[in-house]
Protein backbone atom coordinates (compact mmCIF):
# COMPACT_ATOMS: atom_id res chain seq x y z
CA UNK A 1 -175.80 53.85 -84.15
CA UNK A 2 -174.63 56.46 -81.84
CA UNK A 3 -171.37 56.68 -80.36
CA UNK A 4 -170.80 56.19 -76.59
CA UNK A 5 -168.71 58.84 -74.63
CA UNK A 6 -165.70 57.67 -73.52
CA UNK A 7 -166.22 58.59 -69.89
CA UNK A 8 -170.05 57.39 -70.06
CA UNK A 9 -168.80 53.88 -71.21
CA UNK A 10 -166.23 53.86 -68.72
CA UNK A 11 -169.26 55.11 -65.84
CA UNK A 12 -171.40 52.49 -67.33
CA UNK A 13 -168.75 49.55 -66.84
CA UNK A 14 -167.84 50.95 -63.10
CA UNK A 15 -171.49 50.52 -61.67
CA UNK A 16 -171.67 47.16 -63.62
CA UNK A 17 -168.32 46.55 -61.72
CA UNK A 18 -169.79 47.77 -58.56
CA UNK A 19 -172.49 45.73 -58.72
CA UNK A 20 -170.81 42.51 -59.37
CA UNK A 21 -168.03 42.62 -57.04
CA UNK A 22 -170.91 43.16 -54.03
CA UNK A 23 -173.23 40.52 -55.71
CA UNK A 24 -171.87 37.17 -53.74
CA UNK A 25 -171.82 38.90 -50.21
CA UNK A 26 -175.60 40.88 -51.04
CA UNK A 27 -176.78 36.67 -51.57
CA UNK A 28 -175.07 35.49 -48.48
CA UNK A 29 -172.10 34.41 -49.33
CA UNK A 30 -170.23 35.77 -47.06
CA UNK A 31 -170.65 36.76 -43.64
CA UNK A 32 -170.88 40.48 -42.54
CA UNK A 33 -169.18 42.27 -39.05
CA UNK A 34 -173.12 44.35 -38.85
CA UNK A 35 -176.99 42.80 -39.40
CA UNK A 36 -176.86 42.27 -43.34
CA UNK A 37 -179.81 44.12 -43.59
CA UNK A 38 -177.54 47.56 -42.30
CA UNK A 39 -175.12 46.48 -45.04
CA UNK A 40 -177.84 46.25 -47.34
CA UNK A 41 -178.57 49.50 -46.87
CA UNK A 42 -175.00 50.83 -46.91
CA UNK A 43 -174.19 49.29 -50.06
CA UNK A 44 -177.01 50.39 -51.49
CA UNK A 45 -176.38 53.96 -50.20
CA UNK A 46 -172.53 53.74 -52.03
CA UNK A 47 -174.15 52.81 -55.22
CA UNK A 48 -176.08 55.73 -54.74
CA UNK A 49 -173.79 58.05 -54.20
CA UNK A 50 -170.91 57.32 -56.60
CA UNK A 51 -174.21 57.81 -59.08
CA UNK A 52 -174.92 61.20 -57.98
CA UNK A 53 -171.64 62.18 -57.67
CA UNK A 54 -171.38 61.90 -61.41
CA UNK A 55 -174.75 62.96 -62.48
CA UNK A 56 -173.41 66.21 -60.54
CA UNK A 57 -170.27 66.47 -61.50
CA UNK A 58 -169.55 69.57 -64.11
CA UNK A 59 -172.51 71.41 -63.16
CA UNK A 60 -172.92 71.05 -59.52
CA UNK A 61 -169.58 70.75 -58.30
CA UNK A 62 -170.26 71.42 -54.10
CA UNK A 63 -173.04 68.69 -54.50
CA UNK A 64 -170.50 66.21 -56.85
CA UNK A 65 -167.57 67.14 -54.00
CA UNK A 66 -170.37 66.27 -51.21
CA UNK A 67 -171.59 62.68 -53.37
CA UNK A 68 -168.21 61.55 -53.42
CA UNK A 69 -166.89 62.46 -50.24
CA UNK A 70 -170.18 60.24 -48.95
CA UNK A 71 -169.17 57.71 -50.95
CA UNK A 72 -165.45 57.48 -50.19
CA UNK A 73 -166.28 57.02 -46.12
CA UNK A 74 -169.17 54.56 -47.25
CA UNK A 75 -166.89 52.12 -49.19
CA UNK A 76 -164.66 52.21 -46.25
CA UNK A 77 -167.36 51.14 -44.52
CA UNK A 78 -168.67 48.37 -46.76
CA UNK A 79 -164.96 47.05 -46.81
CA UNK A 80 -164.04 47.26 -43.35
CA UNK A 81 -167.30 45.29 -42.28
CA UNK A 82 -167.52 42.46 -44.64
CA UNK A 83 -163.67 41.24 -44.78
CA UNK A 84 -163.97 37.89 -45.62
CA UNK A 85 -165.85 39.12 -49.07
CA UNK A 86 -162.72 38.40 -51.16
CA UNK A 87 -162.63 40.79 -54.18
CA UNK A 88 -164.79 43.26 -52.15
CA UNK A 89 -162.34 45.95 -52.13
CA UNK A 90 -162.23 46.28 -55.60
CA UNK A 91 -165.13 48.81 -54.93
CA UNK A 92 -162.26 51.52 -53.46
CA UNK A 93 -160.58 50.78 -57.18
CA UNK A 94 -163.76 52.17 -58.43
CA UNK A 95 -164.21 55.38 -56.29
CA UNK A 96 -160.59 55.94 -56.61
CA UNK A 97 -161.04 56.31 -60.15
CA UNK A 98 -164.14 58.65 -59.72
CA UNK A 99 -162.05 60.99 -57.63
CA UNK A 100 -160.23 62.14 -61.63
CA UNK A 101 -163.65 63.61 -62.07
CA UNK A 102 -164.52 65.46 -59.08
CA UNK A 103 -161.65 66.12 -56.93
CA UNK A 104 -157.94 67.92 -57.57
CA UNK A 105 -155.47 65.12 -58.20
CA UNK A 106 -153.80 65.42 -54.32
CA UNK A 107 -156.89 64.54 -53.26
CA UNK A 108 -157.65 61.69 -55.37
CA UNK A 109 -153.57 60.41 -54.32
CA UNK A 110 -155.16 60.98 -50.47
CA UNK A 111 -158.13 58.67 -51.67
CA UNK A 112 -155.57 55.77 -52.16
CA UNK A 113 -153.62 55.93 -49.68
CA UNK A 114 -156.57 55.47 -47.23
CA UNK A 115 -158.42 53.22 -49.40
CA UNK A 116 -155.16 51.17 -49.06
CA UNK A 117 -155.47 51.67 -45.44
CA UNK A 118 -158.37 50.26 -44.84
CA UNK A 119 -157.99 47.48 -47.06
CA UNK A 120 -154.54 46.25 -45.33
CA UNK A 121 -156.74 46.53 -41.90
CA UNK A 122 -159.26 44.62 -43.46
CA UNK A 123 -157.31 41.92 -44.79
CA UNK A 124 -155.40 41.52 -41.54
CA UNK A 125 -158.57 41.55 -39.38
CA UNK A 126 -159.40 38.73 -41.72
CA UNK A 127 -156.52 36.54 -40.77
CA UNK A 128 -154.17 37.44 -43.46
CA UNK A 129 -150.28 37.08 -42.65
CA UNK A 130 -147.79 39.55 -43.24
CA UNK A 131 -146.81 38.40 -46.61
CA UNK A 132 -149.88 38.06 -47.78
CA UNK A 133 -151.06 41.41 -46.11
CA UNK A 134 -148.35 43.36 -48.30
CA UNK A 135 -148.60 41.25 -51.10
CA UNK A 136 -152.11 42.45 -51.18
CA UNK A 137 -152.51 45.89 -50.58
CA UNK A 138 -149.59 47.06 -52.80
CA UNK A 139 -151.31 45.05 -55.48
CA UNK A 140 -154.74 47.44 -55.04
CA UNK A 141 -152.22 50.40 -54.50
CA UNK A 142 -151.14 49.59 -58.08
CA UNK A 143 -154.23 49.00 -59.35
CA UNK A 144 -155.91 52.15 -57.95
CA UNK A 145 -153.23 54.37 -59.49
CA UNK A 146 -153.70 52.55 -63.13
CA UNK A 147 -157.13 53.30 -63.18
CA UNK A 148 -156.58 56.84 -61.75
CA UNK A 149 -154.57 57.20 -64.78
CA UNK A 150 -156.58 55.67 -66.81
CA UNK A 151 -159.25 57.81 -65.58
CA UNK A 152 -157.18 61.38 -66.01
CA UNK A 153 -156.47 59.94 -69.85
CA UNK A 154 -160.06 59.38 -70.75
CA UNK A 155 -160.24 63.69 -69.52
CA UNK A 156 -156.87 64.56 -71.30
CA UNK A 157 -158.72 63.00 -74.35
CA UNK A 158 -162.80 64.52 -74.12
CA UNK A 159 -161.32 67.71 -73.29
CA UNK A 160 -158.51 67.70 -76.73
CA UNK A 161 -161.23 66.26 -78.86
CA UNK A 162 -163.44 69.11 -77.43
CA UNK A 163 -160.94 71.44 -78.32
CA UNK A 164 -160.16 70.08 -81.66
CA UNK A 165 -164.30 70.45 -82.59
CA UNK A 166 -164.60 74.22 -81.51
CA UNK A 167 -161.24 75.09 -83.70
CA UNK A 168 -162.98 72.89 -86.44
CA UNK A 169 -166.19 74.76 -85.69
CA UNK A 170 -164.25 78.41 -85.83
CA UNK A 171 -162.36 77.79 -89.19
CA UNK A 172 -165.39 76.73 -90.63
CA UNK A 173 -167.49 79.78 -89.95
CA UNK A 174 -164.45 82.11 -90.48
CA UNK A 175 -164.06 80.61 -94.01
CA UNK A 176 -167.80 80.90 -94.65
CA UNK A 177 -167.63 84.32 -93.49
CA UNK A 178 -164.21 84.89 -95.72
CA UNK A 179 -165.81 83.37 -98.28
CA UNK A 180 -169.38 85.89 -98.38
CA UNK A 181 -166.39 88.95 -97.67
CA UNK A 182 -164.50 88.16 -100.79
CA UNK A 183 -168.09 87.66 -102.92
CA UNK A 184 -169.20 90.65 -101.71
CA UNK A 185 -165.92 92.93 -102.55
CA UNK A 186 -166.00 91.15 -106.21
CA UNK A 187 -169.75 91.93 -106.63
CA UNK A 188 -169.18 95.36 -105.79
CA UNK A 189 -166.20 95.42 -108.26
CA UNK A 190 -168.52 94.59 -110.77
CA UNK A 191 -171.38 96.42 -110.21
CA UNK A 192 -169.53 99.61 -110.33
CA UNK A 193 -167.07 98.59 -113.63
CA UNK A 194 -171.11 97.74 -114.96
CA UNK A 195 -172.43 101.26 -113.90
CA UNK A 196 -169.17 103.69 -114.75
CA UNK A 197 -168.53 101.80 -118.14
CA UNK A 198 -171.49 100.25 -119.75
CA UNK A 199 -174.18 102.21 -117.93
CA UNK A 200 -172.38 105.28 -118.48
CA UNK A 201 -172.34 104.27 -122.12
CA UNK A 202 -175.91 103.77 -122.43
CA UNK A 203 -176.54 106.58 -120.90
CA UNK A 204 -175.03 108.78 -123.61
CA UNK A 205 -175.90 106.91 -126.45
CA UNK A 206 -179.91 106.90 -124.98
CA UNK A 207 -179.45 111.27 -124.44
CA UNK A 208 -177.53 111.19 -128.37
CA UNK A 209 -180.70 109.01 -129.78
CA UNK A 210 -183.19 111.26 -128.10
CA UNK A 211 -181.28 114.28 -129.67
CA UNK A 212 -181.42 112.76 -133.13
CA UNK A 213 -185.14 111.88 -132.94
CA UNK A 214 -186.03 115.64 -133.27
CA UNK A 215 -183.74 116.14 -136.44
CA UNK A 216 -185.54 116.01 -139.79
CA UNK A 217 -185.78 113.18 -141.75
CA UNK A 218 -188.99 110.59 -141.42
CA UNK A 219 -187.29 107.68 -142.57
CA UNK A 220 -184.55 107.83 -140.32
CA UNK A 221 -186.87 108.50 -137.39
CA UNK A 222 -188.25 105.38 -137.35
CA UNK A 223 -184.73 103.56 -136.93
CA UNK A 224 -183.56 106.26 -134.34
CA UNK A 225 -186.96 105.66 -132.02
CA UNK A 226 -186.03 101.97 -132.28
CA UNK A 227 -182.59 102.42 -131.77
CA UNK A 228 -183.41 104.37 -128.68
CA UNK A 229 -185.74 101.57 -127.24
CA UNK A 230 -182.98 99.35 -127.59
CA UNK A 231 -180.74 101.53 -125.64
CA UNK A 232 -183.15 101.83 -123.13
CA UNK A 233 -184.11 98.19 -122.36
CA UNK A 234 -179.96 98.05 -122.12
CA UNK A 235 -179.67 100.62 -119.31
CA UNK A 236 -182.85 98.75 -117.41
CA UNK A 237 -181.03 95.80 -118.03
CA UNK A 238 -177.88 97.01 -116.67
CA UNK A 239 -179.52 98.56 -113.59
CA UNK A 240 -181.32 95.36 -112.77
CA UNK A 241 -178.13 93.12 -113.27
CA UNK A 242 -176.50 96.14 -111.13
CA UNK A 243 -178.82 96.11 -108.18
CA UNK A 244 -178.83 91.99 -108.21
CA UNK A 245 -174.82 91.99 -107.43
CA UNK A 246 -175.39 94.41 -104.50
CA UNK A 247 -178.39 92.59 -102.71
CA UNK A 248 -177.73 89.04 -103.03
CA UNK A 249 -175.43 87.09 -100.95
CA UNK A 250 -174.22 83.73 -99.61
CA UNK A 251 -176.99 81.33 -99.36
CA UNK A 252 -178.00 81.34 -95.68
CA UNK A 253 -178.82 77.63 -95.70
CA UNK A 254 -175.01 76.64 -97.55
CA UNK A 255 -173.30 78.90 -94.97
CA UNK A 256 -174.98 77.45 -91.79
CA UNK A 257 -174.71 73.65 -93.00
CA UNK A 258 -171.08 74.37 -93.97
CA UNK A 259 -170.74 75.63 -90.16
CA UNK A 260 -172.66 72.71 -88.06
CA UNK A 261 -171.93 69.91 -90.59
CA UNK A 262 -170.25 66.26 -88.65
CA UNK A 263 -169.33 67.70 -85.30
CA UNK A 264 -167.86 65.27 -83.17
CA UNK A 265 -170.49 63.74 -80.62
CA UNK A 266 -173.02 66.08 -81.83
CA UNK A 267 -176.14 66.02 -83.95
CA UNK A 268 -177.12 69.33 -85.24
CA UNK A 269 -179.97 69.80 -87.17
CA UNK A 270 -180.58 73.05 -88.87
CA UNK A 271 -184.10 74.06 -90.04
CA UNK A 272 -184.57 77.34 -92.28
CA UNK A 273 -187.42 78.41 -93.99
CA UNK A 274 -187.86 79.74 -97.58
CA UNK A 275 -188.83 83.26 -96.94
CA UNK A 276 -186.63 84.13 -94.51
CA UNK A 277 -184.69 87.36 -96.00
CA UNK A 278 -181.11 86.87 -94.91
CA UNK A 279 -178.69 89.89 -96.63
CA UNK A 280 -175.23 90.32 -96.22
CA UNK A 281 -175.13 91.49 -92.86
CA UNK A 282 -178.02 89.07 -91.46
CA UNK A 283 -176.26 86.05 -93.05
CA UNK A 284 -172.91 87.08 -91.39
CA UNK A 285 -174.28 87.48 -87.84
CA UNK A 286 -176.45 84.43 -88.17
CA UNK A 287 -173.18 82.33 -89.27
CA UNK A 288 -171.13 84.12 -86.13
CA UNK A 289 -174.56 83.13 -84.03
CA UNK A 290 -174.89 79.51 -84.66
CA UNK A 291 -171.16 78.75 -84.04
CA UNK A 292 -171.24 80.35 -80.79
CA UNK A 293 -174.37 78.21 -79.96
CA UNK A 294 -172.70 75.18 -81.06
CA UNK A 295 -169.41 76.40 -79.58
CA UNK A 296 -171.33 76.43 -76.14
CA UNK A 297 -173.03 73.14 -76.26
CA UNK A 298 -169.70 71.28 -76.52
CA UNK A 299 -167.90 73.20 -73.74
CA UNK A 300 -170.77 73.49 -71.31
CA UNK A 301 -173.76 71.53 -72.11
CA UNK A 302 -173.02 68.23 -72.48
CA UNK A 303 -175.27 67.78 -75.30
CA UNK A 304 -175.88 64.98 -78.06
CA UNK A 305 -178.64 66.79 -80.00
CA UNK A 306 -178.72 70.14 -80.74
CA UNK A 307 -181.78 71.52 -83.08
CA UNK A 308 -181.82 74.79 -85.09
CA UNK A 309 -184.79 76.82 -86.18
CA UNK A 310 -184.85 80.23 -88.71
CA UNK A 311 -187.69 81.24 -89.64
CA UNK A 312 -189.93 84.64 -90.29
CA UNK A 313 -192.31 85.49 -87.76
CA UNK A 314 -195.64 87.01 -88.59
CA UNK A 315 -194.19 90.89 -88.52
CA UNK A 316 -191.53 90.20 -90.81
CA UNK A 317 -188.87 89.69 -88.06
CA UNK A 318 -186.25 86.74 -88.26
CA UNK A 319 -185.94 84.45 -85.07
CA UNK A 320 -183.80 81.88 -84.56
CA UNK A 321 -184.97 79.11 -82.08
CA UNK A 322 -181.90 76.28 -80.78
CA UNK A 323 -182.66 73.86 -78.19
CA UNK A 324 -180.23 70.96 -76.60
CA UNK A 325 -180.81 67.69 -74.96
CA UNK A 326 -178.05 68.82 -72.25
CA UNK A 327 -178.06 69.21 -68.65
CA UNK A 328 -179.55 73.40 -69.01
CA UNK A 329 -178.08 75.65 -66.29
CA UNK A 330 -181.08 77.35 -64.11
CA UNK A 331 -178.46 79.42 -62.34
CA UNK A 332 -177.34 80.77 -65.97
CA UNK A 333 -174.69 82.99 -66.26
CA UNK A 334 -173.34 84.19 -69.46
CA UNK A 335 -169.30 84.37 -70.83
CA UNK A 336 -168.00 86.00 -73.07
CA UNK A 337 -169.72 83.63 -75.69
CA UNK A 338 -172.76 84.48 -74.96
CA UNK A 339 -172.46 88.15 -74.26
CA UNK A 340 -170.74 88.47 -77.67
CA UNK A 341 -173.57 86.82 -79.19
CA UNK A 342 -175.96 88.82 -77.99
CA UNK A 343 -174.24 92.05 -78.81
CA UNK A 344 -174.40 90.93 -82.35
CA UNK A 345 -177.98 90.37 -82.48
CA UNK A 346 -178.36 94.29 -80.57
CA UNK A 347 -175.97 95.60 -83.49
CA UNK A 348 -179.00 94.75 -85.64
CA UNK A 349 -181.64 96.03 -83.47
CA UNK A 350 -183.03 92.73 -81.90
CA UNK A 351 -182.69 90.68 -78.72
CA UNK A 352 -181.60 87.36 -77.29
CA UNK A 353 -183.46 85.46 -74.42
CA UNK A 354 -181.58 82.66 -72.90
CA UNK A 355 -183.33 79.51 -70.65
CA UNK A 356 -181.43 76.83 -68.76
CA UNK A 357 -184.36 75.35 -67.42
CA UNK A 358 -184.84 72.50 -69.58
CA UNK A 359 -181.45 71.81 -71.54
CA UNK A 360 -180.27 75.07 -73.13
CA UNK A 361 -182.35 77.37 -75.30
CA UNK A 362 -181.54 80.37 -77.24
CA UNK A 363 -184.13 82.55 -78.88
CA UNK A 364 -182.78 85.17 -80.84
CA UNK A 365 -184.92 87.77 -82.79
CA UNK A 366 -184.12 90.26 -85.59
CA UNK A 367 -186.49 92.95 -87.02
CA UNK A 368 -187.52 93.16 -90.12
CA UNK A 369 -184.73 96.05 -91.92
């Protein structure tokens, strides 16, 4: 079952709150200062607004600011003209809280003391006494600040559990890459101890073999020819065992499912193919690649599902394919991330292409080398 976001629970439970506190007065069940049919429409219109407001907010922030500033003088005015609709102004509570999202905290602190404003007016212009007046409004005042701080510690906790996955997400590919480093520096160890002392070895015994074959003596030739077979076989051997320490390398596949393996509020599904011919260097950049892709769709995309392809293209190239479900960015412009990515995949002579349109792609392509 897949988790639910903090913040889209607590979005999810606002408009059902929305909804329910302006249910009695949308049947009739209480009167309205304007034609119900105008406050039909401006209800309506709030809903609408505190909904884009935080389908914008992150990645259209002028729009978001515009949504909620709508919104704000709309729930004033759904308030202010219905004020015998009893828990009616529990609608400000909601856009109060909203205002954590969009706006800087003084503003959101400006948002309540208005909303409280206009619901003292409201209460009075609805016969309320003094008492009762007070009594009420510093009861939403204190409700409006609880779920503005409610509201900033749902943030305060995405944005450290956001953190926490891309540190996870960098020790994990620095270990991988550790990890290959250290393999590496002991396979070269060996392949040279292999070639100065054995290989060496061979060497001389093949050239003191081949000298002996041309001495006299038939029934020791036979031995010697054999002997020097041997020997030979041995130095292939060697060579072979020799060039097999140098080319191979950290499984591609262990290194990138070591990397993307049970990030928080993200699926990632990596999909490499069997002939793809990933070397030292390839498997290192590839590694350094997929983090920063991952890295990126937890800061920016707000992504659950993020899908990985590598695979050989028909010229012996490598590409690498990732898509995510997230909001894309057509106005893309890349950070450091991204620039550092892509300078990776140039160190190896290929290119990046980045698209927003439609969530957030990457195709990156390596020649064949």
């Amino acid at each position: 079952m897949p988790r639910i976001e903090p913040d889209v629970g607590a979005g999810v439970v606002m408009l059902m709150g929305c909804g329910a506190v302006g249910l009695p007065t949308v049947l009739g069940a209480s009167e309205t200062l304007v034609p119900r049919a105008l406050w039909l429409v401006t209800y309506a219109a709030l809903l609408a607004a505190v909904l884009a407001a935080a389908l914008y907010e992150g990645h259209r922030p002028r729009r978001a600011t515009a949504a909620y500033a709508l919104s704000v003088v709309l729930g004033w005015t759904v308030v202010a003209t219905a004020p015998g609709a009893g828990w009616l102004p529990i609608l400000l509570v909601f856009v109060a809280a909203v205002s954590a999202y969009i706006v800087p905290p003084w503003a959101g602190a400006a948002v309540i003391v208005l909303n409280s404003v206009v619901i003292a007016v409201t209460m009075a212009h609805a016969g309320g006494g003094t008492a009762d007046v007070t009594i009420g409004t510093l009861l939403y005042v204190l409700i409006q600040i609880a779920t503005l701080l409610s509201s900033f510690a749902i943030i305060r906790e995405q944005r450290m559990r956001r953190e926490l996955a891309e540190a996870h997400l960098e020790l994990r590919a620095a270990s991988v890459v550790l990890a290959d480093s250290a393999r590496a520096r002991e396979r070269l160890r060996i392949a040279r101890e292999l070639h100065d002392a054995i290989g060496h070895q061979l060497t001389v015994l093949a050239l003191e073999l081949e000298v002996a074959r041309h001495h006299d003596g038939p029934a020791a030739r036979e031995h010697v020819e054999r002997a020097n077979r041997v020997a030979r076989d041995l130095l292939d051997d060697v060579r072979e065992t020799v060039g097999r320490l140098r080319a191979d390398g950290l499984d591609l596949r262990e290194s990138l499912t070591a990397v993307v393996c049970d990030i928080p509020g993200l699926d990632v599904g990596v999909r490499i193919d069997d002939d793809v011919p990933a070397g030292e260097d390839l498997t290192a950049t590839l590694v350094r690649v997929v983090q920063e892709i991952v890295t990126n769709t937890i800061r920016h995309a707000d992504a659950t599902r993020l899908r990985i392809s590598i695979e050989t293209t028909s010229d012996g190239a490598v590409r690498l394919t990732s898509v995510d479900n997230g909001r894309g960015s057509p106005a893309l412009t890349p950070g450091n991330g991204l620039r550092g990515l892509t300078e990776r995949i140039n160190a190896l002579g290929g290119d990046v292409l980045l698209d927003g349109s439609d969530g957030f792609r990457v195709t990156a392509k390596v020649p064949a080398r």
